[in-house]
C-alpha atoms as a PDB file:
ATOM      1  CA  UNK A   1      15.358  46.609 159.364  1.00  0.00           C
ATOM      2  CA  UNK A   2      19.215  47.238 159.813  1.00  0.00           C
ATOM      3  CA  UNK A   3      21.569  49.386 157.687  1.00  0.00           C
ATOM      4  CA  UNK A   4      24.562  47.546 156.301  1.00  0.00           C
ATOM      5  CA  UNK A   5      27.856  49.458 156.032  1.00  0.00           C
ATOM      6  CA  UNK A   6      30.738  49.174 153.742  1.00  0.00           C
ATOM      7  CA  UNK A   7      33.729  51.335 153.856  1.00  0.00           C
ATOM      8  CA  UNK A   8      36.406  51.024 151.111  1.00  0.00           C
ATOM      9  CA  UNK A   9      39.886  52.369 152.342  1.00  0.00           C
ATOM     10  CA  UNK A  10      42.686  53.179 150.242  1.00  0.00           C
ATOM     11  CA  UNK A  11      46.355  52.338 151.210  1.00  0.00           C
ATOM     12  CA  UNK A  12      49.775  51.242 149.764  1.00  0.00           C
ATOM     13  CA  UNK A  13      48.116  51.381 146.419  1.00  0.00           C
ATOM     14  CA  UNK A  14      45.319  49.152 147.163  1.00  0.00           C
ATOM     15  CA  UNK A  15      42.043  49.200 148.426  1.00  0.00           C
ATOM     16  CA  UNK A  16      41.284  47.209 151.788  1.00  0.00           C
ATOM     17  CA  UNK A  17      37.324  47.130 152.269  1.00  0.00           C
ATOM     18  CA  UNK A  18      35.447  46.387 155.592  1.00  0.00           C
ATOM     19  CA  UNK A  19      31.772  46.460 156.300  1.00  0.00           C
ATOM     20  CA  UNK A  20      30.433  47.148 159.566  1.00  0.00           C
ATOM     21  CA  UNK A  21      26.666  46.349 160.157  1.00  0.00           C
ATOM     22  CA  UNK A  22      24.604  47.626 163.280  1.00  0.00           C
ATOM     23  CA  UNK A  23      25.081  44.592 165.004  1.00  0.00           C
ATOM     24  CA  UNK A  24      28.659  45.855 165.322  1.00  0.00           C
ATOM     25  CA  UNK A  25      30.127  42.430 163.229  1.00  0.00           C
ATOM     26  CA  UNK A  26      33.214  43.486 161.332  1.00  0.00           C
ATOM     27  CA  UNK A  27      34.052  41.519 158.084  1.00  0.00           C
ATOM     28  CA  UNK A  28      37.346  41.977 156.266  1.00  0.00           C
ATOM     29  CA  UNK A  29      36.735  41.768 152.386  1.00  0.00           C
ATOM     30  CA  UNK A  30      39.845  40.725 150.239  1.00  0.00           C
ATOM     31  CA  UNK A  31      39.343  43.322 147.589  1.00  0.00           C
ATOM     32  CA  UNK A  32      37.545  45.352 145.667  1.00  0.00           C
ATOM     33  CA  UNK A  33      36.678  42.620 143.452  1.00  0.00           C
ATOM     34  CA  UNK A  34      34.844  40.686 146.613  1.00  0.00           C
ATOM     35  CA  UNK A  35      32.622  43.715 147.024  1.00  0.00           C
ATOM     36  CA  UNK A  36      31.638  43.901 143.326  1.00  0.00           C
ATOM     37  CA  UNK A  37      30.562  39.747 143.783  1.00  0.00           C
ATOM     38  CA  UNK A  38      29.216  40.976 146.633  1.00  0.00           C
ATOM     39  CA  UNK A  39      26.636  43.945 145.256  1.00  0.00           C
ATOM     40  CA  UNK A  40      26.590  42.450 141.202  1.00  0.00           C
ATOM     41  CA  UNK A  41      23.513  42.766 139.381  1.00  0.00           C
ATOM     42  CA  UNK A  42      22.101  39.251 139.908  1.00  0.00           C
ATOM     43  CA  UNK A  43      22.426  39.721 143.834  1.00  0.00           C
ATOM     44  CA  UNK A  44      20.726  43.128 143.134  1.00  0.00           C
ATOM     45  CA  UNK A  45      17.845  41.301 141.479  1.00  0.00           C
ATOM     46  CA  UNK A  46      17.455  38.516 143.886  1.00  0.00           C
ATOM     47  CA  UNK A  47      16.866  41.228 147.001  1.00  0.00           C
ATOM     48  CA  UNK A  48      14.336  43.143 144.716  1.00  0.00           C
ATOM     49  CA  UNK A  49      12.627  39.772 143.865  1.00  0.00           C
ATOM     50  CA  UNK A  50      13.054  38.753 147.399  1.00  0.00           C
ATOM     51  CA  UNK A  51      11.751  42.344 148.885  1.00  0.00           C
ATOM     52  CA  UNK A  52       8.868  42.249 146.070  1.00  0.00           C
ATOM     53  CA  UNK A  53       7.129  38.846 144.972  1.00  0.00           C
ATOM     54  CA  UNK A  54       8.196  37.715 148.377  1.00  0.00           C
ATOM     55  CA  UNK A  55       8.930  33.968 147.337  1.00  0.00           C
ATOM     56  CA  UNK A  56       7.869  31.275 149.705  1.00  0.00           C
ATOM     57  CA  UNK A  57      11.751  29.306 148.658  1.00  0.00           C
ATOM     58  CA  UNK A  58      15.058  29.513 147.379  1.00  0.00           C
ATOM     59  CA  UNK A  59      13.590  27.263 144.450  1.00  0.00           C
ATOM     60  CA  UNK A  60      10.308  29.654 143.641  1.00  0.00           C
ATOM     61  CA  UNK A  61      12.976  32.019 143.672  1.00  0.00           C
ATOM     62  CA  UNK A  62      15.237  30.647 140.768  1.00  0.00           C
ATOM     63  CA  UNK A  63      11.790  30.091 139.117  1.00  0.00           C
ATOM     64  CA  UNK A  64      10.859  33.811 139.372  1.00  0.00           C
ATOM     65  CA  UNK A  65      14.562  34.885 138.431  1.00  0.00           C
ATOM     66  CA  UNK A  66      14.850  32.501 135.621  1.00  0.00           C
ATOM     67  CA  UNK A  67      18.164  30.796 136.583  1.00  0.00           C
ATOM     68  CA  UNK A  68      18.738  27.584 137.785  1.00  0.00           C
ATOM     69  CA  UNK A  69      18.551  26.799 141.548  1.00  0.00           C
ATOM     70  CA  UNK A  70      22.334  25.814 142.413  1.00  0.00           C
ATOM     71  CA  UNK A  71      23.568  29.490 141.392  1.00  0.00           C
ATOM     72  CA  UNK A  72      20.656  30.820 142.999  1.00  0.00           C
ATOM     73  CA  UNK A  73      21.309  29.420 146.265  1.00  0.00           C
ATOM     74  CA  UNK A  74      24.723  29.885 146.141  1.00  0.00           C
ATOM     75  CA  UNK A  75      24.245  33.753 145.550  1.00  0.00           C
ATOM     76  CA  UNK A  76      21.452  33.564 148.224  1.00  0.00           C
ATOM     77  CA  UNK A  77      23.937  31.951 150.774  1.00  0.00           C
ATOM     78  CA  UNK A  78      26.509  34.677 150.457  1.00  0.00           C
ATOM     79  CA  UNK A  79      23.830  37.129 150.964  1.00  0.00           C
ATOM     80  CA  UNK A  80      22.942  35.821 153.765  1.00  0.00           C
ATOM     81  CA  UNK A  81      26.078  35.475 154.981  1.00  0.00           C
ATOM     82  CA  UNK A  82      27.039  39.093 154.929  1.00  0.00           C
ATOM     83  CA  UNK A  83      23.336  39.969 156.682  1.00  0.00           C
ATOM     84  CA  UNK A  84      21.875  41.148 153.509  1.00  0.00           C
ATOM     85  CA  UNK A  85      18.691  38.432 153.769  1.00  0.00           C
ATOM     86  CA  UNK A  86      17.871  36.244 156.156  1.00  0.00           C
ATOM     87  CA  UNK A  87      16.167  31.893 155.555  1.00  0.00           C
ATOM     88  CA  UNK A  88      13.691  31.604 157.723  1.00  0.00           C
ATOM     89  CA  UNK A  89      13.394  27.803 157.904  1.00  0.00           C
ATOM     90  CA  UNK A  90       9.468  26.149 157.538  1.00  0.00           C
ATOM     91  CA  UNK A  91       8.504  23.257 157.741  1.00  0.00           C
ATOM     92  CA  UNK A  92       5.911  21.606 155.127  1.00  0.00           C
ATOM     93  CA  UNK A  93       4.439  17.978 154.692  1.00  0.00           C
ATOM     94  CA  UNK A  94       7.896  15.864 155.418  1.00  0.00           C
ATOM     95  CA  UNK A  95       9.915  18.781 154.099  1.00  0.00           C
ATOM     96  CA  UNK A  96      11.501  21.572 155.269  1.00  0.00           C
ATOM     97  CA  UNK A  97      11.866  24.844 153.203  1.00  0.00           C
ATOM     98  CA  UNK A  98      14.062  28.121 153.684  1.00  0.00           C
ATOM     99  CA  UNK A  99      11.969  31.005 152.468  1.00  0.00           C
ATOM    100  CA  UNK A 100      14.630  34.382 152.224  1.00  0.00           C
ATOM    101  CA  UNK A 101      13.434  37.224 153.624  1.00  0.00           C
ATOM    102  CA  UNK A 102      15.231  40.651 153.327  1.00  0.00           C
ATOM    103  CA  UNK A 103      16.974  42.241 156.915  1.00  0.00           C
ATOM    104  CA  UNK A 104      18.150  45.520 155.365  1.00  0.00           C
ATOM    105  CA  UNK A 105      16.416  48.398 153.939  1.00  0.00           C
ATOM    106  CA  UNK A 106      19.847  50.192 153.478  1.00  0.00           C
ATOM    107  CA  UNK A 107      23.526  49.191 152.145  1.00  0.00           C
ATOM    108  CA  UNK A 108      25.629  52.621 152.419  1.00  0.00           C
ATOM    109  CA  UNK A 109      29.382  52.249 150.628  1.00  0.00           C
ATOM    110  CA  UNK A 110      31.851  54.701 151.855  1.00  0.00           C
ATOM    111  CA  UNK A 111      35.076  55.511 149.638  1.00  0.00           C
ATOM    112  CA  UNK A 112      38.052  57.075 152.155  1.00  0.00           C
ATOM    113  CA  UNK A 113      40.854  57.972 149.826  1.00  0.00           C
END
């Protein structure tokens, strides 16, 4: 497991936000308002769905979760994209299936003012 790191810097009346991970990646966020999409409460409940009913797809997630699939994915892409979760692609019958799987155990935020 990795630790995920978000600083939030405050300048010229605005906040600039960058996360760092252990893999020493840098992304720039545009805002406050990106990290708030980022870490909202339905992201917060796909990791803990995703860390504990471990679903075997991005569809038996939506199922568990109660929401339809396109949001779903969509929220599980940008996840993924910031290294919160990880799809681990499988293969099944003629199709082929991303089940997420969770590759942080910690997200710290850091507020410099």
């Amino acid at each position: 497991m990795a630790i995920r790191e978000i600083t939030i810097k405050g300048g010229k009346g605005a906040f600039s936000i960058f996360k760092k991970s252990s893999s020493k990646e840098n992304y720039d966020f545009s805002g406050i308002l990106a990290l708030r999409q980022l870490l909202s409460n339905e992201k917060a409940r796909i990791l803990h769905v995703i860390k504990t009913q471990k679903p075997q797809s991005i569809y038996e997630l939506a199922k568990k979760l109660e929401r339809g699939f396109k949001s779903v994915n969509d929220d599980v892409k940008l996840l993924e994209r910031f290294g919160f979760i990880e799809l681990i692609e499988e293969k099944t019958k003629n199709r082929t299936r991303h089940r997420p799987a969770i590759v942080v155990d910690t997200i710290t935020i850091n507020v410099k003012v």
